[in-house]
Protein backbone atom coordinates (compact mmCIF):
# COMPACT_ATOMS: atom_id res chain seq x y z
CA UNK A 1 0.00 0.00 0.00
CA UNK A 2 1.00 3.38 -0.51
CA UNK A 3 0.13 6.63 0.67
CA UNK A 4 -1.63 9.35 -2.26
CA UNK A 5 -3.50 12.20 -2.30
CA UNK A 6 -6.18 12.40 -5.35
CA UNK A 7 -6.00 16.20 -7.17
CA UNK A 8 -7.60 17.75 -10.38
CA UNK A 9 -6.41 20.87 -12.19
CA UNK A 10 -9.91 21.45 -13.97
CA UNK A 11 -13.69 20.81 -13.68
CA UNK A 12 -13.94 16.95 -15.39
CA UNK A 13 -10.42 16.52 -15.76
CA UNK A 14 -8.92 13.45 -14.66
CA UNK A 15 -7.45 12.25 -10.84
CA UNK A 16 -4.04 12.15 -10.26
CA UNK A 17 -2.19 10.59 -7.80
CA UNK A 18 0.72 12.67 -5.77
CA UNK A 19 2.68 12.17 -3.21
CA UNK A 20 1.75 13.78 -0.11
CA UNK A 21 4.92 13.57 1.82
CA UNK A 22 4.20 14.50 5.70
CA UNK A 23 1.55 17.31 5.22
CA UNK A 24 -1.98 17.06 6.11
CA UNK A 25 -4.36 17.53 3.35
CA UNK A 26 -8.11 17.38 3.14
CA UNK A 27 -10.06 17.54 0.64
CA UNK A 28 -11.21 20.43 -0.92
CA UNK A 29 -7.40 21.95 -0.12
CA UNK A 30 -6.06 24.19 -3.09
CA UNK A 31 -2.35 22.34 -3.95
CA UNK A 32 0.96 23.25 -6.10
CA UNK A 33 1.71 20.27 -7.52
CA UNK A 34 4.91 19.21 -9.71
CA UNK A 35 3.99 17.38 -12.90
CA UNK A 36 5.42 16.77 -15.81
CA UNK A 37 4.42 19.84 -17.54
CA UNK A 38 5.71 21.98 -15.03
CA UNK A 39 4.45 23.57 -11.87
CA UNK A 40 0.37 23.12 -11.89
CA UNK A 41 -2.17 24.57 -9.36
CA UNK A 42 -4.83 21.57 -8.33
CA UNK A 43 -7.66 20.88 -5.88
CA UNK A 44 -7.56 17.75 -3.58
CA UNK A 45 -10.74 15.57 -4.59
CA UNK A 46 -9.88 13.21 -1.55
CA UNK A 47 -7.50 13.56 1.12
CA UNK A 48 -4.35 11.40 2.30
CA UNK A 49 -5.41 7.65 1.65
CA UNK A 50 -3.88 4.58 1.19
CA UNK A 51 -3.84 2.74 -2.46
CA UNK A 52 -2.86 -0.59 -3.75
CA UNK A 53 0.78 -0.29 -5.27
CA UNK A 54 -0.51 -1.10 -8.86
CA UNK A 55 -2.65 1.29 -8.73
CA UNK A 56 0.08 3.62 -8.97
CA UNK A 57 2.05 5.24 -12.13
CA UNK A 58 6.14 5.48 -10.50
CA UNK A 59 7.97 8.17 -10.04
CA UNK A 60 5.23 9.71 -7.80
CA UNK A 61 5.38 13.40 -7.80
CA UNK A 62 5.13 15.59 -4.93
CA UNK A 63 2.75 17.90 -3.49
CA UNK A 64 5.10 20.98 -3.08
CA UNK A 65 3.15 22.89 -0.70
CA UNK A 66 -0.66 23.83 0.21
CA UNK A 67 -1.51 27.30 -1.79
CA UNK A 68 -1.58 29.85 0.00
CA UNK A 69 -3.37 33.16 -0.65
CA UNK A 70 -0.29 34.70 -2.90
CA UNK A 71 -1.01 31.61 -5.10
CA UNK A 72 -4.15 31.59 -5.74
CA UNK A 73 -3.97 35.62 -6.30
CA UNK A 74 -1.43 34.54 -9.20
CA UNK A 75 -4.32 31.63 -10.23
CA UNK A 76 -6.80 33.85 -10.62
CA UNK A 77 -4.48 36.27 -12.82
CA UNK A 78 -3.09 33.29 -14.88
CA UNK A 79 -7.47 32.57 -16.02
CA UNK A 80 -8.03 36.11 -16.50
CA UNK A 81 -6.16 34.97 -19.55
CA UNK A 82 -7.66 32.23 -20.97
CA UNK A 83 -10.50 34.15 -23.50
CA UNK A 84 -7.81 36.35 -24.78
CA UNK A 85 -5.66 33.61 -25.23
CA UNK A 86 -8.12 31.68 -27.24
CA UNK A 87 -9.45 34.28 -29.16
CA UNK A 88 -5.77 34.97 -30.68
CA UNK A 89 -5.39 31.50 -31.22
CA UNK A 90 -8.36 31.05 -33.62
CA UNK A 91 -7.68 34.30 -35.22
CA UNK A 92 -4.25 32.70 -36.22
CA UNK A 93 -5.48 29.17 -37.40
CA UNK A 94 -8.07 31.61 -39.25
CA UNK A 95 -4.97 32.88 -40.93
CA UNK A 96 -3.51 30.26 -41.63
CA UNK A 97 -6.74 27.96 -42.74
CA UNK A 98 -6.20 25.51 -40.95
CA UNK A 99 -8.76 22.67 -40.66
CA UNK A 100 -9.12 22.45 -36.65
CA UNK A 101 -11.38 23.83 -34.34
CA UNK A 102 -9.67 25.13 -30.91
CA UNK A 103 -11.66 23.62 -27.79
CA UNK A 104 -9.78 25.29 -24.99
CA UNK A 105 -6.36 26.60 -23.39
CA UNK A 106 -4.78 26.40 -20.57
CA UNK A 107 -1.23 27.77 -19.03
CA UNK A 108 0.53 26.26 -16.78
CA UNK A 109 1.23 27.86 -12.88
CA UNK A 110 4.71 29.16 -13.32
CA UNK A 111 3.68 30.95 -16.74
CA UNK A 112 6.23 28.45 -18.94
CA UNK A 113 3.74 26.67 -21.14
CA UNK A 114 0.45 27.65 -22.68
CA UNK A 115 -1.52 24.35 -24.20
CA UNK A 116 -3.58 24.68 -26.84
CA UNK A 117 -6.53 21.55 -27.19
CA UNK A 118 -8.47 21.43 -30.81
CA UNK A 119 -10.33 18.58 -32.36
CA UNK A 120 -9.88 18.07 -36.26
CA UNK A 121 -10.86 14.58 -38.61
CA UNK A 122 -7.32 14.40 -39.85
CA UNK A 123 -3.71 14.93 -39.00
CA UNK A 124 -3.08 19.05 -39.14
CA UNK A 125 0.79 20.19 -39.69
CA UNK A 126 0.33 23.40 -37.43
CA UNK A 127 4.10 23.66 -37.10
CA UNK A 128 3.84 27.21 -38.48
CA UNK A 129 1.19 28.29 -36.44
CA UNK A 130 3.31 26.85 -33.33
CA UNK A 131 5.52 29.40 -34.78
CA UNK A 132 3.18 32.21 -34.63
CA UNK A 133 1.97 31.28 -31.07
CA UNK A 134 5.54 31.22 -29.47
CA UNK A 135 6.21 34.74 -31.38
CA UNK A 136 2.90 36.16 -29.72
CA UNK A 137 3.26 34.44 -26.31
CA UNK A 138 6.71 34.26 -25.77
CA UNK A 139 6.70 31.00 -24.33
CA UNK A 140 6.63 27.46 -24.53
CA UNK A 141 3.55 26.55 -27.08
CA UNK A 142 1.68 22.69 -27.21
CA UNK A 143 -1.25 22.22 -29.62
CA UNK A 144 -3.00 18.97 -28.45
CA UNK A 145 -5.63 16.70 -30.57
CA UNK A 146 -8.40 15.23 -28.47
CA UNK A 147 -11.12 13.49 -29.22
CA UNK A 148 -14.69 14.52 -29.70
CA UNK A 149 -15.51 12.23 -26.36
CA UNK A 150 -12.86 14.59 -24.88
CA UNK A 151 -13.71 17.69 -26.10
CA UNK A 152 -17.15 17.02 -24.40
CA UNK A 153 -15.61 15.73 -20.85
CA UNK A 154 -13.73 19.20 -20.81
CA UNK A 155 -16.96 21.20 -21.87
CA UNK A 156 -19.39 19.41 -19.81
CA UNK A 157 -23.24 20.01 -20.45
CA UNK A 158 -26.51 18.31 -19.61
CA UNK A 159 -27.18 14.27 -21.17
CA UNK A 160 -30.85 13.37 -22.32
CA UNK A 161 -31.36 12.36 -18.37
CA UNK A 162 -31.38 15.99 -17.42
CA UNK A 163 -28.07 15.37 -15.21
CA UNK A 164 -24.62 16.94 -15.59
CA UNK A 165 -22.73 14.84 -18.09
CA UNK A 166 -21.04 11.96 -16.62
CA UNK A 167 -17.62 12.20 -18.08
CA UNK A 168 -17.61 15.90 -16.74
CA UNK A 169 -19.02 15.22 -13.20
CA UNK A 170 -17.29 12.20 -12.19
CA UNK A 171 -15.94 9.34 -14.70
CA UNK A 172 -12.19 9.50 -14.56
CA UNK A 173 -11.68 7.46 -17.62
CA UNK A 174 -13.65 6.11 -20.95
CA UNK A 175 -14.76 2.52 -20.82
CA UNK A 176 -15.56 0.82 -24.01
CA UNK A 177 -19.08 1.05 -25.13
CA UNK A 178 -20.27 -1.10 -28.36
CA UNK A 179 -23.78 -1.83 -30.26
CA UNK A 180 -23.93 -5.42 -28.29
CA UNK A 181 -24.33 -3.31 -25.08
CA UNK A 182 -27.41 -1.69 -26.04
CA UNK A 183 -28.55 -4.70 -27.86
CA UNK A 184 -28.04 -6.65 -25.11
CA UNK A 185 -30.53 -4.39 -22.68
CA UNK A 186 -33.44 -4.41 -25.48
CA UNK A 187 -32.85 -0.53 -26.35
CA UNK A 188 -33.72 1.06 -29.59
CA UNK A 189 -31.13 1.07 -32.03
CA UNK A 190 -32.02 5.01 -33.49
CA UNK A 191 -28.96 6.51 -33.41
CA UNK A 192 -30.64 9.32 -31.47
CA UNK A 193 -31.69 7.05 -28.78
CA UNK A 194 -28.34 5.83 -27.82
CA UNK A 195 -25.47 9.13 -28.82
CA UNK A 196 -24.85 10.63 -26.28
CA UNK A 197 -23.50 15.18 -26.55
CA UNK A 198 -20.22 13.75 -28.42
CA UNK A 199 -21.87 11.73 -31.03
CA UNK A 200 -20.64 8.47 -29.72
CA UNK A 201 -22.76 5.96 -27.80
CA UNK A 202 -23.85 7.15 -24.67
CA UNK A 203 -21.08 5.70 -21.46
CA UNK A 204 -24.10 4.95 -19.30
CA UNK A 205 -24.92 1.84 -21.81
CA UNK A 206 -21.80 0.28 -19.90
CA UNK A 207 -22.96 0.59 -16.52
CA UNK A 208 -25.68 -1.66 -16.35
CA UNK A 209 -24.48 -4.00 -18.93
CA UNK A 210 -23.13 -6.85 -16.43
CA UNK A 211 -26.46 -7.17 -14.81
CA UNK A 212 -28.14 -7.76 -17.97
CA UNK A 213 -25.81 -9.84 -18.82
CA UNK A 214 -26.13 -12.25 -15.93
CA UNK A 215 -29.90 -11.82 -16.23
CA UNK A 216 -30.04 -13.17 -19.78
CA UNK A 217 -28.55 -16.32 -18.91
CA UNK A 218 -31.31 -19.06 -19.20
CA UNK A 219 -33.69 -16.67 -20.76
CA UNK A 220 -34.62 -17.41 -24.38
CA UNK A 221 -35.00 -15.42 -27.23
CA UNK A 222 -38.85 -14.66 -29.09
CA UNK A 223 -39.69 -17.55 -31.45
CA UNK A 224 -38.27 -19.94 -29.07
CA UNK A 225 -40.10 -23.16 -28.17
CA UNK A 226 -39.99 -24.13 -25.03
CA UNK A 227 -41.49 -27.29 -22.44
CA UNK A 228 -43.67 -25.56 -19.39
CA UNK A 229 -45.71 -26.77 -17.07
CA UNK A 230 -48.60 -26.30 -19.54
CA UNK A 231 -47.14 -27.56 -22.74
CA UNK A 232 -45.05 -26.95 -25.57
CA UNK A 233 -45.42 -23.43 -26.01
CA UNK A 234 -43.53 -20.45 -28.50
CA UNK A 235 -42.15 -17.48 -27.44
CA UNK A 236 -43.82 -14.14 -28.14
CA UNK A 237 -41.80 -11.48 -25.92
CA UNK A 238 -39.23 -11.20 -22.60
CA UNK A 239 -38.84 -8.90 -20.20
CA UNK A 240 -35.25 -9.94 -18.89
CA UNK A 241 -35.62 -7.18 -15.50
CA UNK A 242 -39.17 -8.63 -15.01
CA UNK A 243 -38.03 -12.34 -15.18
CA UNK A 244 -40.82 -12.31 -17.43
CA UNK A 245 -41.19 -14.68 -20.26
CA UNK A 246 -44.64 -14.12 -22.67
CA UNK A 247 -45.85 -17.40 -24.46
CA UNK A 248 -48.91 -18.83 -26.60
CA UNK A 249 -49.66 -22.94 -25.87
CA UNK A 250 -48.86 -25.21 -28.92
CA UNK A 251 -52.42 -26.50 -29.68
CA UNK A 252 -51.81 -28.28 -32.83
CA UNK A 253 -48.11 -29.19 -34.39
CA UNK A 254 -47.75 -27.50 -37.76
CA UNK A 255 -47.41 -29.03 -41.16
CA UNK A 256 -46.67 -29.20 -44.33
CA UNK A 257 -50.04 -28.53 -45.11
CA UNK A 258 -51.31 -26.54 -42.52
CA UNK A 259 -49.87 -24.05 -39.83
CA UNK A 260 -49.84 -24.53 -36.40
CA UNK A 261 -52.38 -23.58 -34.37
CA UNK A 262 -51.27 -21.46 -30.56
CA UNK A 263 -53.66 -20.73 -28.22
CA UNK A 264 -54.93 -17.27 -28.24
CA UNK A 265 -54.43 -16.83 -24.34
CA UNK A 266 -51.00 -15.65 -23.19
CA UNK A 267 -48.98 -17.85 -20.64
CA UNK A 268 -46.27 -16.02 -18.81
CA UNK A 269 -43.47 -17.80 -17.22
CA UNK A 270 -40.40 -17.44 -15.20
CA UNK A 271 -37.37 -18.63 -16.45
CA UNK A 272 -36.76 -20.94 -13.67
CA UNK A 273 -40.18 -22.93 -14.61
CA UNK A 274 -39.14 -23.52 -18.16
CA UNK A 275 -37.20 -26.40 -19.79
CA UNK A 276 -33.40 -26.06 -20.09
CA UNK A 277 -33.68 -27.00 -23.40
CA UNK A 278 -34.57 -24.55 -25.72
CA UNK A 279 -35.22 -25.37 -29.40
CA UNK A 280 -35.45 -22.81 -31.78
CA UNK A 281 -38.20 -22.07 -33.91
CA UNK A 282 -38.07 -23.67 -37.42
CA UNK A 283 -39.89 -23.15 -40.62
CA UNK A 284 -40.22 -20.48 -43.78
CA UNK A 285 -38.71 -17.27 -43.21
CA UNK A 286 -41.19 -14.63 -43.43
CA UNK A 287 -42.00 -13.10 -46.64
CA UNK A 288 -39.74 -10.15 -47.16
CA UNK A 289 -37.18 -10.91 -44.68
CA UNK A 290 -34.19 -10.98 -46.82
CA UNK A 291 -34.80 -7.18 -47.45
CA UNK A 292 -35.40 -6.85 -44.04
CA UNK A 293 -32.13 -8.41 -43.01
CA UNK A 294 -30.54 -5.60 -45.61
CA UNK A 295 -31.41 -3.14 -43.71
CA UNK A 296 -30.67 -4.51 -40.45
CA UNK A 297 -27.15 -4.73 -41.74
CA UNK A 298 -27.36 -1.18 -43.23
CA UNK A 299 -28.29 0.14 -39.84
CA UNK A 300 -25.80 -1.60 -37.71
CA UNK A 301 -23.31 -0.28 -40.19
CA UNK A 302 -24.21 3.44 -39.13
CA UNK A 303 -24.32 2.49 -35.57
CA UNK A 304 -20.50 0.99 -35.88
CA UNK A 305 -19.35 4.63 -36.67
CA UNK A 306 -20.90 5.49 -33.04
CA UNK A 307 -18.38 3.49 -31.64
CA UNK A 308 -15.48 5.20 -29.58
């Protein structure tokens, strides 16, 4: 185990780990931090805890001190900055037509680096506009490419649910999100439904995904015959949350000759009362479900670009 103090240096950023030597910090405690980048100003998200080793990235930094009012006087100055600073940088990639679209800046605490973040579809040479940043700055210049899924983690905004966003209020990290996910939990598959500010599938797909998961198992699928305590019956519909399987009785076996008849009642079931094995419906596909299956395929297609 070893001994770390969480801190963030903006609203949604990530949680980094520091070392925090002897000193008592809570959280909520303004910090000056070193990182890699240079000296940063950060806020403690948790106080002095104790971590599993792996958890860890080695060398860990140190906290340097707790900020005191001179700091965060020099803070405040250093964000006073920012629209100024990003208004001259999108005047100059105006100038120089450059396919990107600036996001946001930041500069670093001890005024040695300014970062520029954009978003563009392609690889941009901006070495010339470095050029014309460091002439107009006079200091260190970085132009960073981020994502559209981090473009909207650093703008933040309201989701579909009517809360914050959840990559700006409190998820650390991207976890993979794909098409089975949804599929898997019965949602629609309109694009709209599912895309979340960023255009890519919405990260709260992922959370529940393990329960459904573990809830599917045993349940079968609609067209599925099954033994129950009443009969051979066919699957109309399941609710997997519900434990809820809708059926129609097998009245008469079908034929060559002649359908099969169901029953026109409805038979619900649990999983647990229902054979083990499950035997899939067989027969004529319906008319017109070649073009059908087309479609499908065209669809899914579209939703594949959704994923991150």
């Amino acid at each position: 185990m070893i001994k770390v103090v969480g801190v963030k240096f903006r609203p949604g950023g990530k949680t980094y780990y520091f070392d925090p030597a002897e000193m008592d910090i809570e959280q909520g405690d303004d910090l000056i931090v070193e990182t890699a980048r240079g000296i940063e100003f950060g806020h403690a998200v948790f106080g002095v805890r104790l971590v599993e080793n792996e958890e860890v990235v080695q060398p860990l930094k140190p906290v340097i001190r707790k900020a005191t009012d001179e700091d965060r006087r020099e803070h405040e100055e250093i964000q006073k900055k920012h629209d100024s600073a990003l208004k001259l940088c999108e005047e100059k990639i105006a100038a120089r037509g450059l396919d990107m679209k600036l996001v946001d800046v930041e500069y670093t605490f001890d005024n040695s680096k300014v970062i520029f973040y954009f978003t563009s579809d392609g690889r941009v040479d901006f070495r010339e506009l470095v050029k014309d940043l460091a002439s107009a700055f006079r200091m260190r210049i970085e132009l960073r490419q981020i994502g559209v899924r981090d473009e909207t983690k650093m703008m933040g905004g309201i989701g579909p649910c009517g809360r914050e966003l959840c990559c700006h209020s409190f998820l650390d990290d991207f976890e993979t999100v794909s098409i089975k996910m949804a599929k898997t939990q019965n949602l629609s598959l309109n694009p709209t439904k599912i895309s979340g500010m960023c255009g890519r599938l919405m990260c709260c797909l992922q959370y529940e995904n393990d329960t459904y998961l573990e809830l599917r198992k045993g349940m079968p699928q609609p067209g599925d015959y099954l033994d129950t305590p009443d009969g051979k019956a066919v699957v109309e519909d399941v609710s997997i949350l519900q434990n809820r399987i809708r059926t129609r009785l097998v009245l008469e076996e079908g034929t060559a000759e002649k359908p099969e008849k169901l029953s026109s009642e409805y038979y619900i079931y649990k999983k647990e009362e229902i054979s083990k094995d499950i035997k899939k419906k067989q027969g004529r596909k319906p008319d017109g479900s070649r073009s059908r299956n087309k479609e499908a395929d065209a669809s899914l297609k579209d939703l594949a670009a959704l994923e991150d």
